[in-house]
C-alpha atoms as a PDB file:
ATOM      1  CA  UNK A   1       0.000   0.000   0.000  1.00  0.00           C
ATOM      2  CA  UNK A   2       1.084   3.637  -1.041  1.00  0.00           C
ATOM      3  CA  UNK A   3      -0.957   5.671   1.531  1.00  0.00           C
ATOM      4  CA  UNK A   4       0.515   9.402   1.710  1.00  0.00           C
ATOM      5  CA  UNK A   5      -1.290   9.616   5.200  1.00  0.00           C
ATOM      6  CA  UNK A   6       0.436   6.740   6.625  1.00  0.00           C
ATOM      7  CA  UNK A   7       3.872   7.910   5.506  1.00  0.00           C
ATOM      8  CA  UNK A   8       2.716  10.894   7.303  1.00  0.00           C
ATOM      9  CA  UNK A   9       1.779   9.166  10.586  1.00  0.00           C
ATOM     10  CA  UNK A  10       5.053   6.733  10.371  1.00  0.00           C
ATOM     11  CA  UNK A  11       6.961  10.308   9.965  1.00  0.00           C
ATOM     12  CA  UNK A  12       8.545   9.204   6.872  1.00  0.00           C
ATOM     13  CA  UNK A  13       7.390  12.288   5.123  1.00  0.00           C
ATOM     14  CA  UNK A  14       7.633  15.108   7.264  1.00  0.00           C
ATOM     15  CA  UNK A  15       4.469  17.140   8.700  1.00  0.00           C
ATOM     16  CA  UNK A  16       4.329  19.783  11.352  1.00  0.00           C
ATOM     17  CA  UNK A  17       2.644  18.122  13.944  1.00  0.00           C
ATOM     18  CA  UNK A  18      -0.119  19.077  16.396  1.00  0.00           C
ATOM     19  CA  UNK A  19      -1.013  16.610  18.586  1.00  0.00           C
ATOM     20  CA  UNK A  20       0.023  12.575  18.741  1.00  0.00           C
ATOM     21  CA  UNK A  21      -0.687   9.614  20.989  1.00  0.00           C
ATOM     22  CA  UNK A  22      -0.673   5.569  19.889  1.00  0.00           C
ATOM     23  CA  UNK A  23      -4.057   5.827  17.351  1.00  0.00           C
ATOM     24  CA  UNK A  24      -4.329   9.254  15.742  1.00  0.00           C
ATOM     25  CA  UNK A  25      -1.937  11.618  14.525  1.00  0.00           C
ATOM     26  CA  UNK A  26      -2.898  15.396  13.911  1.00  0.00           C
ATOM     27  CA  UNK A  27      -0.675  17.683  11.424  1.00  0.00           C
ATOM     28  CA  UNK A  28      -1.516  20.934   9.957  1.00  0.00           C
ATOM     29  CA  UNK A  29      -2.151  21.321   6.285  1.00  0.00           C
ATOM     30  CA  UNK A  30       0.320  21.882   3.577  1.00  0.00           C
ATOM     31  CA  UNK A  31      -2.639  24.047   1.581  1.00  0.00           C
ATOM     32  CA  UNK A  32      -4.528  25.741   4.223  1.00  0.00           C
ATOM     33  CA  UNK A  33      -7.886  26.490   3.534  1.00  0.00           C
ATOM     34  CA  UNK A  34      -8.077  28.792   6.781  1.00  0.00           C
ATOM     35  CA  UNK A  35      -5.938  30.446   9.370  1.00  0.00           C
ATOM     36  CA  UNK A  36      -6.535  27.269  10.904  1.00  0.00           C
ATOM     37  CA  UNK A  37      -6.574  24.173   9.427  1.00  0.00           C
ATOM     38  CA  UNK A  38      -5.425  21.068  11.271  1.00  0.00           C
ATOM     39  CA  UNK A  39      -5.628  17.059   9.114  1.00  0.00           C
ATOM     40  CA  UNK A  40      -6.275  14.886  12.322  1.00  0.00           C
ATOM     41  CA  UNK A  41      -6.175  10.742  10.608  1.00  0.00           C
ATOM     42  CA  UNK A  42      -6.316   7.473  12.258  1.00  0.00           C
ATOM     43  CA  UNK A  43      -2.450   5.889  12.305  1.00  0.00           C
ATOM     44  CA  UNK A  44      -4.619   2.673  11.062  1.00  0.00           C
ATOM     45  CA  UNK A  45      -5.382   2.907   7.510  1.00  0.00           C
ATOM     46  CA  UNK A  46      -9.391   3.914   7.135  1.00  0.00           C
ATOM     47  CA  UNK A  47      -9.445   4.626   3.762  1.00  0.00           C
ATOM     48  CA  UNK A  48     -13.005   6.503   4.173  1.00  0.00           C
ATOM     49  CA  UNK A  49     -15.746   7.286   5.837  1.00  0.00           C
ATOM     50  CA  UNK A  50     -17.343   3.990   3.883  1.00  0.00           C
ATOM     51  CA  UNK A  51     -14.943   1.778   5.791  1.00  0.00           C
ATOM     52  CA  UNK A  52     -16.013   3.411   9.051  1.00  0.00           C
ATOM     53  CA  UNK A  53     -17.242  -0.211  10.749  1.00  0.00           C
ATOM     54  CA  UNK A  54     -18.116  -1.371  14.506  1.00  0.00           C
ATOM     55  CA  UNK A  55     -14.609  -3.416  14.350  1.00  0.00           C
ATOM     56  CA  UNK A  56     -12.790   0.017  13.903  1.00  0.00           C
ATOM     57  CA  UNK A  57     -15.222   3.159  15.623  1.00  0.00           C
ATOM     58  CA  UNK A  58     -13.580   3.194  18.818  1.00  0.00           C
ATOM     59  CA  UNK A  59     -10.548   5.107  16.592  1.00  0.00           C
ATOM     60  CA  UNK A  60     -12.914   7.788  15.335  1.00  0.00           C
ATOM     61  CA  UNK A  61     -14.911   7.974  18.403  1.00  0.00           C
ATOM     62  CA  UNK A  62     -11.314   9.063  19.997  1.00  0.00           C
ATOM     63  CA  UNK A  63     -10.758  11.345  17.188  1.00  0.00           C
ATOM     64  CA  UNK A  64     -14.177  13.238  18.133  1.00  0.00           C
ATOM     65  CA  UNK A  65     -12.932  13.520  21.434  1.00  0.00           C
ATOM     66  CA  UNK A  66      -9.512  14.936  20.704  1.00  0.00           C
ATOM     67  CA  UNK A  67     -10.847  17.549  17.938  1.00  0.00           C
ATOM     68  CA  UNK A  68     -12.214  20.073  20.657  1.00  0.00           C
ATOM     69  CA  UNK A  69      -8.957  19.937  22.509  1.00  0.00           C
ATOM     70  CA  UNK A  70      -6.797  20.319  19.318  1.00  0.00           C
ATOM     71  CA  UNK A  71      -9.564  23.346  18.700  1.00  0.00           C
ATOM     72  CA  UNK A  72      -8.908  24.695  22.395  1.00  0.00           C
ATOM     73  CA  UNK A  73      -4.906  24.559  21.513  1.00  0.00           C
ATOM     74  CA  UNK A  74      -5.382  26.150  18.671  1.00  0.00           C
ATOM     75  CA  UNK A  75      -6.860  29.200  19.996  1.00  0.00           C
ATOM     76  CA  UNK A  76     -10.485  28.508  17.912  1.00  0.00           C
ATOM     77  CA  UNK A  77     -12.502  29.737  21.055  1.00  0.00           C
ATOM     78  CA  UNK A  78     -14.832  31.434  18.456  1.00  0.00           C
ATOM     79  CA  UNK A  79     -15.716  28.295  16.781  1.00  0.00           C
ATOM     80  CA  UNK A  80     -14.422  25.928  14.193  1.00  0.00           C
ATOM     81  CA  UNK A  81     -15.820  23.617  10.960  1.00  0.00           C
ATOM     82  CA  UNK A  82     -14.927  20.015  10.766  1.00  0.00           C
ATOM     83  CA  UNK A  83     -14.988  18.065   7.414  1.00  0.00           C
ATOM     84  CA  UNK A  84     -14.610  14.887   5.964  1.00  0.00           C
ATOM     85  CA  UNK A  85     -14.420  14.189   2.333  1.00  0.00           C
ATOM     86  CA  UNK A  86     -15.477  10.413   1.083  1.00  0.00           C
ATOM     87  CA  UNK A  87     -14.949   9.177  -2.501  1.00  0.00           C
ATOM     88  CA  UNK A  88     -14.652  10.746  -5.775  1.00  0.00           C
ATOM     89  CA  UNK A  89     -17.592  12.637  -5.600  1.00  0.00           C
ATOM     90  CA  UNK A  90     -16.511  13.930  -1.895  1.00  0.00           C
ATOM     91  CA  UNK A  91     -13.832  15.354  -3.436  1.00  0.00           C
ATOM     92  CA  UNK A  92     -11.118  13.003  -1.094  1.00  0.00           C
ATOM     93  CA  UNK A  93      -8.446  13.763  -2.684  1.00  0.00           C
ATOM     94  CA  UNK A  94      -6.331  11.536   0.157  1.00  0.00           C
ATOM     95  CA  UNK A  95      -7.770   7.507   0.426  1.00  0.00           C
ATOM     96  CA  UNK A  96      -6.752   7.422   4.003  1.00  0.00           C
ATOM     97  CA  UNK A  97      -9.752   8.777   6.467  1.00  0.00           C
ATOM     98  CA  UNK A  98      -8.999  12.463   7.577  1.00  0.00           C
ATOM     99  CA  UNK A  99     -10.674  15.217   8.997  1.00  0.00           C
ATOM    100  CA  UNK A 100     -10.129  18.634   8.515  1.00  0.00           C
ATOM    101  CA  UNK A 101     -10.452  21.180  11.580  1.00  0.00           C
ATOM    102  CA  UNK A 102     -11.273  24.920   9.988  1.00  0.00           C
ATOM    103  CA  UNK A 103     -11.305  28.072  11.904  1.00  0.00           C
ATOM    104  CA  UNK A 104      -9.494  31.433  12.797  1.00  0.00           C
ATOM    105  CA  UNK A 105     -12.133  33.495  10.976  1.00  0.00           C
ATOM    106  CA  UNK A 106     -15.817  33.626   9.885  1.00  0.00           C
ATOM    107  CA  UNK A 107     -15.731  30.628   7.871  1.00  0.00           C
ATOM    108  CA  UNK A 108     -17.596  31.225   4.228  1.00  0.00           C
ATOM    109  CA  UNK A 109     -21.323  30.040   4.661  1.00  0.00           C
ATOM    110  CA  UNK A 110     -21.381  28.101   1.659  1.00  0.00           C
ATOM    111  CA  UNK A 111     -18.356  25.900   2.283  1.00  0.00           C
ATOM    112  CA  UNK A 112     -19.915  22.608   4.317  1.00  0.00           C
END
């Protein structure tokens, strides 16, 4: 398997990290789409939302729980978008389940 993402997480591409433990690793992105705008992935490879299964859930239900302290260390006391992109027609442009944390300013309405 040729999984950007994982590279990322086994820190055989570089990334500047944000947060890190065992299952998830959080980096911010190379083409920020906000002040703010943090990739936090599973170190197992998902590779989308449509592998999301009760097997591997406990991973994202972590990820949920990290995302408002990665928001709270990133100063997004204002508020913050979270996406993630599945498929083609998503517009994933990375097979490897990610999501994107958004914020620093008023976030355009039409971007969910």
């Amino acid at each position: 398997m040729d999984c950007l993402f994982c590279s990322i997480a086994k820190k055989e591409i570089p990334s500047a990290a944000v947060y890190e433990d065992d299952e998830i690793f959080a980096f911010r992105d190379i083409n920020p789409q906000a002040p703010v705008h943090v990739l936090v992935i599973p170190k197992k490879h998902i590779a989308g939302m449509d592998e999301v299964t009760a097997e591997n859930s406990d991973v994202i239900s972590k990820i949920f729980e990290k995302i408002p302290e990665i928001a709270k260390k990133e100063k997004l006391d204002n508020g913050f978008r979270v996406i993630s992109n599945c498929g083609e027609d998503g517009c994933q442009s990375v097979r490897h389940l990610h999501f994107h944390i958004l914020g620093g300013k008023k976030l355009d309405e039409k971007m969910c």
